[in-house]
C-alpha atoms as a PDB file:
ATOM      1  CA  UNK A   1     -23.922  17.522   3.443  1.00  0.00           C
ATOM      2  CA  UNK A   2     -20.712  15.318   3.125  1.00  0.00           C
ATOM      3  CA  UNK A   3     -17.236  17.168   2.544  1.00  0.00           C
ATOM      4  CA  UNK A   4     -14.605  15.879  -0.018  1.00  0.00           C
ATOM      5  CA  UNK A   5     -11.023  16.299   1.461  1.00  0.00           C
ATOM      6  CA  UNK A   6      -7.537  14.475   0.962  1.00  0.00           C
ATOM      7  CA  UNK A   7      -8.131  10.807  -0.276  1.00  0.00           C
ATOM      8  CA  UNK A   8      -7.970   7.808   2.782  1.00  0.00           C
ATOM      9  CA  UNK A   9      -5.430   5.593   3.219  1.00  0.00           C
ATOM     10  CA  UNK A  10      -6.910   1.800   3.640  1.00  0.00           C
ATOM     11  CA  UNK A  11      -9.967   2.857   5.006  1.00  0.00           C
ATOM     12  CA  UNK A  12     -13.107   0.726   5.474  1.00  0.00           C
ATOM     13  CA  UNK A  13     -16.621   1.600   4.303  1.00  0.00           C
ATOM     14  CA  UNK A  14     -20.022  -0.009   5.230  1.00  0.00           C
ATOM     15  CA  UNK A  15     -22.696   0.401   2.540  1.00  0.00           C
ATOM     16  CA  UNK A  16     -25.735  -1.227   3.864  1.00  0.00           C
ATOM     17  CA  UNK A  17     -29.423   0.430   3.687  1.00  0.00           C
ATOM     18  CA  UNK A  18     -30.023  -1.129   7.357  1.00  0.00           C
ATOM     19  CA  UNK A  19     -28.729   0.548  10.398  1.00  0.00           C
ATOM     20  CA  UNK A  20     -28.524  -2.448  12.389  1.00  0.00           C
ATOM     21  CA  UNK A  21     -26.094  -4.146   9.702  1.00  0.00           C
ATOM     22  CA  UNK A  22     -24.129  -0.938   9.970  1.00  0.00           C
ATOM     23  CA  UNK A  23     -24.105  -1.158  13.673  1.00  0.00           C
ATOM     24  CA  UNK A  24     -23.090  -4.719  14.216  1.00  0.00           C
ATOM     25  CA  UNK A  25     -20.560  -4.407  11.399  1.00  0.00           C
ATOM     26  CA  UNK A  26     -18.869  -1.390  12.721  1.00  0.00           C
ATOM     27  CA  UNK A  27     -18.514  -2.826  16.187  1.00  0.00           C
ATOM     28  CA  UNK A  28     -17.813  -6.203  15.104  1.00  0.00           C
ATOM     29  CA  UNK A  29     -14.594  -4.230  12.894  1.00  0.00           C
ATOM     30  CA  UNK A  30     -13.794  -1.627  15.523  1.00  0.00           C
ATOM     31  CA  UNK A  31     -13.241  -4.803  18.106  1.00  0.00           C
ATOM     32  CA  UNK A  32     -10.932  -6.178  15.449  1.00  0.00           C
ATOM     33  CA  UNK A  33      -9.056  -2.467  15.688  1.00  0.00           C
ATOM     34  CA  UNK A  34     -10.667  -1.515  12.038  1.00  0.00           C
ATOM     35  CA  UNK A  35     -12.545   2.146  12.260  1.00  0.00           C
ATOM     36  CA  UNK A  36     -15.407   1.855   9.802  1.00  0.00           C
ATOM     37  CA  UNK A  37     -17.669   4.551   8.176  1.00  0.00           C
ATOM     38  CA  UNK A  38     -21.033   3.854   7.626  1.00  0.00           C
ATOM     39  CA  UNK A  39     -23.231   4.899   4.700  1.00  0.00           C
ATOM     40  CA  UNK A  40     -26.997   3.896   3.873  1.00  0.00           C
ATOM     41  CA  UNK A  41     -26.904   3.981   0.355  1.00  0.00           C
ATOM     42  CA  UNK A  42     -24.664   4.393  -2.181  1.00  0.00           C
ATOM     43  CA  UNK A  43     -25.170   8.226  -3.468  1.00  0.00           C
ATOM     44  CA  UNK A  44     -24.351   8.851  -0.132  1.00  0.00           C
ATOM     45  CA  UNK A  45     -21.061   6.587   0.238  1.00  0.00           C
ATOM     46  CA  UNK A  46     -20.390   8.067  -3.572  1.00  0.00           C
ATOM     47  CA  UNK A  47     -20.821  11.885  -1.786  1.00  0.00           C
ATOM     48  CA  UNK A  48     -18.241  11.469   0.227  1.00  0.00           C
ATOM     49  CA  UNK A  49     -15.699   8.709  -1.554  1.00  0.00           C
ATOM     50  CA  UNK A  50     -12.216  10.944  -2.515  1.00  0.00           C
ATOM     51  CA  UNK A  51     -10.670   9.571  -5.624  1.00  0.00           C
ATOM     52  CA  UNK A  52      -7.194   7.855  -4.591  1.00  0.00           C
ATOM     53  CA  UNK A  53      -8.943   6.520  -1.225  1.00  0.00           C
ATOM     54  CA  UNK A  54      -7.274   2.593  -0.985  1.00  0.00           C
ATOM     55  CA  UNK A  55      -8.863   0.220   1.346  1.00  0.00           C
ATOM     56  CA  UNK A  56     -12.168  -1.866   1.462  1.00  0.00           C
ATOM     57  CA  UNK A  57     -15.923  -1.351   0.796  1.00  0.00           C
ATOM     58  CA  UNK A  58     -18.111  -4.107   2.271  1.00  0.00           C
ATOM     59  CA  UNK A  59     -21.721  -3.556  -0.206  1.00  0.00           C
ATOM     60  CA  UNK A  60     -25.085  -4.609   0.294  1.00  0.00           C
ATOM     61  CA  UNK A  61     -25.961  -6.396  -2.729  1.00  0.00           C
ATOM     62  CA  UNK A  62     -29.534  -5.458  -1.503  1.00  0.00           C
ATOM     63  CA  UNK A  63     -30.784  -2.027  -1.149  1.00  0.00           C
ATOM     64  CA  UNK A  64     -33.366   0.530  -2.087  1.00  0.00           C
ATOM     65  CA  UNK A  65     -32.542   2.541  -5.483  1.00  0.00           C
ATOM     66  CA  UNK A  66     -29.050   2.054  -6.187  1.00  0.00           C
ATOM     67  CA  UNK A  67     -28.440  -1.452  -5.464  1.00  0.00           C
ATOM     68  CA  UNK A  68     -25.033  -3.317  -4.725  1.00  0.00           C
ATOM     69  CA  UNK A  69     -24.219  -3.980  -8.964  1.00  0.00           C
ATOM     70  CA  UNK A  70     -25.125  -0.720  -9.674  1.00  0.00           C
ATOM     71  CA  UNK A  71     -22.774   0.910  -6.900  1.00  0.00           C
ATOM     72  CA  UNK A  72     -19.958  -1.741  -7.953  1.00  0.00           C
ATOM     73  CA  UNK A  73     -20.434  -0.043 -12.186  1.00  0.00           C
ATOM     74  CA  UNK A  74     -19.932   3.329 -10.766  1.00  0.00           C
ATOM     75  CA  UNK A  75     -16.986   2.511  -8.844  1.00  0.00           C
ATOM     76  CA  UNK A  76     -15.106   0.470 -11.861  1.00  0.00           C
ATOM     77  CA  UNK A  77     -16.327   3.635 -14.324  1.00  0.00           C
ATOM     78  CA  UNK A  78     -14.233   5.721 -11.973  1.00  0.00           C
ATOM     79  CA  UNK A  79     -11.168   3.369 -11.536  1.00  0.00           C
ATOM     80  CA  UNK A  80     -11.650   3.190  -7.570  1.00  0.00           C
ATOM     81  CA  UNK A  81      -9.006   1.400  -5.722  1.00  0.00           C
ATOM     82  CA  UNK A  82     -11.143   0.082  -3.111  1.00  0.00           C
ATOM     83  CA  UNK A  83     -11.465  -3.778  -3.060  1.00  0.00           C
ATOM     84  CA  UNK A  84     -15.301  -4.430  -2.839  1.00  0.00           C
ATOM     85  CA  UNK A  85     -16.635  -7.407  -0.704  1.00  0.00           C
ATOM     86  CA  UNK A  86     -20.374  -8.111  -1.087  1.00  0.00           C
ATOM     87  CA  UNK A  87     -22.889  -9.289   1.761  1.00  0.00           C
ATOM     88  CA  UNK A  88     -25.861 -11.132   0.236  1.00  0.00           C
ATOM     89  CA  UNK A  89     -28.792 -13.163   1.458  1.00  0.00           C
ATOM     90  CA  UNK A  90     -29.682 -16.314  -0.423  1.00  0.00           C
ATOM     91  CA  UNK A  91     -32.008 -14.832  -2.668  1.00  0.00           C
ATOM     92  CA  UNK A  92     -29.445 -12.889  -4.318  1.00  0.00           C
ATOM     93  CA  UNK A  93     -26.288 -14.982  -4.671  1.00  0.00           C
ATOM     94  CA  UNK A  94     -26.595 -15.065  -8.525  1.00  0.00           C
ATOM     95  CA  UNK A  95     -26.066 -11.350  -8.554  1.00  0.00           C
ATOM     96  CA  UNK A  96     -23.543 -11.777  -5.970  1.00  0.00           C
ATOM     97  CA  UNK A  97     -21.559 -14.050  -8.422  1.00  0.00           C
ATOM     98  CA  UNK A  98     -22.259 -11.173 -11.018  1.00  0.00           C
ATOM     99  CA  UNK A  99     -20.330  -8.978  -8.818  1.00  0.00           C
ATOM    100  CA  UNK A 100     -17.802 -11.247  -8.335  1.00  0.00           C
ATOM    101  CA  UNK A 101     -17.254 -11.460 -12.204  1.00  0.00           C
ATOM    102  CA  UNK A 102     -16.726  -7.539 -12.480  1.00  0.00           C
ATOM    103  CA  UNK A 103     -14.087  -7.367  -9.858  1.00  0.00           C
ATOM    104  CA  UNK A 104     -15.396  -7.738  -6.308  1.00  0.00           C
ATOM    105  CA  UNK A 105     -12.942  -9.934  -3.951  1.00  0.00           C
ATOM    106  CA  UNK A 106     -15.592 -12.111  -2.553  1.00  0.00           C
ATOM    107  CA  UNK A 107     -19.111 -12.398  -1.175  1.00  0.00           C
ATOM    108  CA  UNK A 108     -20.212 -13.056   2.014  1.00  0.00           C
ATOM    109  CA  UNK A 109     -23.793 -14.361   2.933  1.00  0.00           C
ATOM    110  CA  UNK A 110     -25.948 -12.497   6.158  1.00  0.00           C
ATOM    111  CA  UNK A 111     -25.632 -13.255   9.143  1.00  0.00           C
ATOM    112  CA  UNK A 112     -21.481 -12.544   8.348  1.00  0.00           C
ATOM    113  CA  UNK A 113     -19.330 -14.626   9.489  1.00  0.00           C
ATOM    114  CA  UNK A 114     -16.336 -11.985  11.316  1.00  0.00           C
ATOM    115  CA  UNK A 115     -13.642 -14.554  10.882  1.00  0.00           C
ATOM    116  CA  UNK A 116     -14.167 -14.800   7.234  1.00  0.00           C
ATOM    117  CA  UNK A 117     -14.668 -11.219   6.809  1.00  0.00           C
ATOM    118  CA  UNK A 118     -11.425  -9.799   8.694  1.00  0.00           C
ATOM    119  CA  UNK A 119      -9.425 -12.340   6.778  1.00  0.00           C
ATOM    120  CA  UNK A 120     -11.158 -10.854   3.527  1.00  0.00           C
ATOM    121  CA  UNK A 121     -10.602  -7.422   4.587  1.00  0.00           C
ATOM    122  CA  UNK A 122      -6.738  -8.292   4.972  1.00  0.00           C
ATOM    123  CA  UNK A 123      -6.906  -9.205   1.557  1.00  0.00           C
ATOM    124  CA  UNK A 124      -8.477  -6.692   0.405  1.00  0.00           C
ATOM    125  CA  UNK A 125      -6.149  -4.114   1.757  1.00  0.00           C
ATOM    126  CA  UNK A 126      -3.090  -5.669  -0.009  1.00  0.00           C
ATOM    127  CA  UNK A 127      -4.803  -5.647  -3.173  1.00  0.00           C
ATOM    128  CA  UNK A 128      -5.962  -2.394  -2.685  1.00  0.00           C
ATOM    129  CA  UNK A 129      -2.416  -0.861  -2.270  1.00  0.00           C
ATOM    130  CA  UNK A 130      -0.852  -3.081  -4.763  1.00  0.00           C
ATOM    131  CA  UNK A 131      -3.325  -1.598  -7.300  1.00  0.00           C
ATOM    132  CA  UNK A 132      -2.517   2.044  -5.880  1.00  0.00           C
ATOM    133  CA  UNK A 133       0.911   1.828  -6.529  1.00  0.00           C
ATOM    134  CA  UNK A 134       0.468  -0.114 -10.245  1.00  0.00           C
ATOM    135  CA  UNK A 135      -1.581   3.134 -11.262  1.00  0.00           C
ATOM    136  CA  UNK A 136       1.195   5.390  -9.913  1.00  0.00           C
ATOM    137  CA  UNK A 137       3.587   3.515 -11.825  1.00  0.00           C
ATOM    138  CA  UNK A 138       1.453   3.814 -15.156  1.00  0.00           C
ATOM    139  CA  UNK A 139       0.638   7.242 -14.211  1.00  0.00           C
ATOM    140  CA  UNK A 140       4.405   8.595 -13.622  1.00  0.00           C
ATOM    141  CA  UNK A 141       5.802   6.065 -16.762  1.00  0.00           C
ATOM    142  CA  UNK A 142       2.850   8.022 -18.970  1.00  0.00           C
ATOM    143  CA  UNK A 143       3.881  11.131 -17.678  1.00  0.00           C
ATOM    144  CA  UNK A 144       7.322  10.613 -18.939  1.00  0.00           C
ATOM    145  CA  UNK A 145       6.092   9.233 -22.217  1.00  0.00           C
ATOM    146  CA  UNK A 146       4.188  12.599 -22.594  1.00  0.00           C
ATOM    147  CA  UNK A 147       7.407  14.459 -22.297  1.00  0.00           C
ATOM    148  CA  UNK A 148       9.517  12.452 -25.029  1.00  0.00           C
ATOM    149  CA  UNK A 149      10.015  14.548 -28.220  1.00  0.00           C
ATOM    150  CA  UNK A 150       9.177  13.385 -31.277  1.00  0.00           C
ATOM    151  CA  UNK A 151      12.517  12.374 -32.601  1.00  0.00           C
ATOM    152  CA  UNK A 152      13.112  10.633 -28.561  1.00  0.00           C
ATOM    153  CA  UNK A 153       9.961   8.828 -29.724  1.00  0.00           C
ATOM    154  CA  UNK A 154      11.208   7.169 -33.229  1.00  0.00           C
ATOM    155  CA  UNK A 155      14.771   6.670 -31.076  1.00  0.00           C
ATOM    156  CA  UNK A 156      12.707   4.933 -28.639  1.00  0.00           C
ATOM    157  CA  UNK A 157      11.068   2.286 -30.948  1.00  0.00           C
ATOM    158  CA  UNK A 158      14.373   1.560 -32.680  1.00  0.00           C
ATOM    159  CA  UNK A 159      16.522   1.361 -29.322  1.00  0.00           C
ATOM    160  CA  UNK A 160      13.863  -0.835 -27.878  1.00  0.00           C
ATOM    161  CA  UNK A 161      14.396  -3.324 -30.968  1.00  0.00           C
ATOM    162  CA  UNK A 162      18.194  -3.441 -30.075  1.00  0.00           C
ATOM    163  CA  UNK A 163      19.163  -1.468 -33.011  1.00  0.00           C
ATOM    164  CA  UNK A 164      22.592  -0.026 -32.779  1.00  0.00           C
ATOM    165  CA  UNK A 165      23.527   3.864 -33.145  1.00  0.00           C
ATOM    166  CA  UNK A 166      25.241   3.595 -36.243  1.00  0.00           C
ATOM    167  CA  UNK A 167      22.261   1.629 -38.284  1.00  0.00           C
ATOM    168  CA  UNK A 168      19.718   4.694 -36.707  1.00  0.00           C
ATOM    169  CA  UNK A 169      21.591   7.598 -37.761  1.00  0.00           C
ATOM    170  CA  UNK A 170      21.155   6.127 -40.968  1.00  0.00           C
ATOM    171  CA  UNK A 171      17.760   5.240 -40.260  1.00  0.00           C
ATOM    172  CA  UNK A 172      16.559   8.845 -39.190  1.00  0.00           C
ATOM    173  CA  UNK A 173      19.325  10.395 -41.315  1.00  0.00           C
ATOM    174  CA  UNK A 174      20.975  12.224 -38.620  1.00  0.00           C
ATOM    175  CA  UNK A 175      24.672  12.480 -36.930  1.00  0.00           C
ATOM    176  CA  UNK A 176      25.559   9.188 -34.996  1.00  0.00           C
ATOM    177  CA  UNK A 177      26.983  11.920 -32.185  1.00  0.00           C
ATOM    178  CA  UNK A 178      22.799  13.194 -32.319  1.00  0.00           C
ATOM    179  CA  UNK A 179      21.489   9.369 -31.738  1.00  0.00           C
ATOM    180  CA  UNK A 180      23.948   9.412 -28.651  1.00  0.00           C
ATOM    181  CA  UNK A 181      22.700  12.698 -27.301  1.00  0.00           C
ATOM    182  CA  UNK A 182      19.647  11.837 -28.037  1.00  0.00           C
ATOM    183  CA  UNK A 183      19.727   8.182 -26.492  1.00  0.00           C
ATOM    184  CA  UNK A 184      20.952  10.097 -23.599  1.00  0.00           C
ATOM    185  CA  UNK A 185      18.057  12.476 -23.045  1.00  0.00           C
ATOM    186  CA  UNK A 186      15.351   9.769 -23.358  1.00  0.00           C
ATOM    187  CA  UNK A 187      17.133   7.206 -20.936  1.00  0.00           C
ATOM    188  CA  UNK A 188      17.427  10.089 -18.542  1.00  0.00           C
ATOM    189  CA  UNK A 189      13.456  11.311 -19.019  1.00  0.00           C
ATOM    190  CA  UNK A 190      12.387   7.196 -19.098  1.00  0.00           C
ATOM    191  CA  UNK A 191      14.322   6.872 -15.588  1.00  0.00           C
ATOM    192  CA  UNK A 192      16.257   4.089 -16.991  1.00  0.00           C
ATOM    193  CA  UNK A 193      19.778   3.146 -17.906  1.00  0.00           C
ATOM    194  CA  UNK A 194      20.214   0.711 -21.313  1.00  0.00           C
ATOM    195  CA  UNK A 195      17.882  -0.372 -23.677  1.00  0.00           C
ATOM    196  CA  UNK A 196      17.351  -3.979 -21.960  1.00  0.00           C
ATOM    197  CA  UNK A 197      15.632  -1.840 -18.572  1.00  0.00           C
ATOM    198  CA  UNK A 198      14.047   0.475 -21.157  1.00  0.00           C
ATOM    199  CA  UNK A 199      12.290  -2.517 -23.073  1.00  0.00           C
ATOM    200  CA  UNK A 200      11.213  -3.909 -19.683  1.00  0.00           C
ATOM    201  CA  UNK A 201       9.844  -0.870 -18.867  1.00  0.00           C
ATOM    202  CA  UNK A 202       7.424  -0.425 -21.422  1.00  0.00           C
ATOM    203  CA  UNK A 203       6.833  -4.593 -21.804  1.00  0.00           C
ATOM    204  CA  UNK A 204       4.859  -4.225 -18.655  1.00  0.00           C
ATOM    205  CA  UNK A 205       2.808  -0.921 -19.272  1.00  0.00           C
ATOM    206  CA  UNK A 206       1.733  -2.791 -22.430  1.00  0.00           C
ATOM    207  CA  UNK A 207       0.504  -5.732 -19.736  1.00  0.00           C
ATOM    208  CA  UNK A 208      -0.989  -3.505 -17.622  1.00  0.00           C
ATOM    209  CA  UNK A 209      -2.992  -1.461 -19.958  1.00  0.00           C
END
């Protein structure tokens, strides 16, 4: 039975449903200084994936009950940060292109070419950790979204349209020395310090969601 601990750090996984693929893969990568684990199938790989794990999964597009595309849905339906490479054979290099159009970095066709692969593997680890640390970013900047007050909420949309304090005291019908404190607290809880970083801030949480 697989055990679930803390999440990997730019790990590599081999998903294949034959052991000699496994084999050949995981001594092709360990010669390249890459420590692979091995799984034949995905419910297995699933088992044992811990949410937050960055790095690479190399998929068989190929195998026996839950097949490559299928493994790929699950994965996206649970926001994995793994970058997924796909090996196919010929047969199956319309569903590899499927893949490819729900997020996979690339495909490779069997017998796998190890030049090709390490180079896609160092790709796949920079995207992997640049996608990491964009959902820490939207995680922390929703965090501190969830902790605005109401009234640091309607100051927010007004600062962010460059209104000045004096037109949204009159605005929200409060003191002007309120829309300072106020202004203070939420610049302070945003991690910001003006309305121009404040703006930016939020322009790209809007891109990324």
């Amino acid at each position: 039975m697989a055990t679930r601990g803390a999440p990997l750090m730019d790990a590599i996984f081999v998903i294949d449903d034959e052991a000699d693929v496994r084999e050949a893969l995981s001594w092709m990568l360990e010669g390249c200084g890459y420590q692979a684990r091995c799984f034949a199938s995905g419910p297995e790989f699933l088992a044992a994936l811990e949410p937050g794990t960055t790095g690479v999964a190399i998929i068989d597009i190929k195998m026996p009950g839950m097949d490559g595309l299928a493994l790929q849905a699950v994965l996206n339906e649970q926001g994995c940060l793994l970058s997924q490479i796909f090996l196919t054979g010929n047969a199956t290099v319309p569903k590899a292109v499927q893949a490819l159009q729900n997020g996979a970095l690339d495909f490779l066709e069997k017998p796998v070419d190890g030049d090709k692969l390490i180079g896609l593997i160092e790709q796949g680890l920079t995207r992997s950790n640049q996608l990491a640390e964009t959902t820490r970013q939207r995680a922390d900047l929703e965090q501190r979204l969830a902790s605005l007050t109401p009234r640091e909420r309607d100051l927010m949309e007004r600062v962010v349209a460059g209104k000045a304090n004096k037109v949204i005291a009159a605005e929200l019908f409060i003191a002007q020395r309120t829309v300072e404190i106020h202004r203070h607290n939420l610049f302070e809880k945003m991690g910001v310090s003006n309305a121009a970083e404040l703006a930016l801030l939020l322009g790209r949480h809007q891109a990324q969601g």
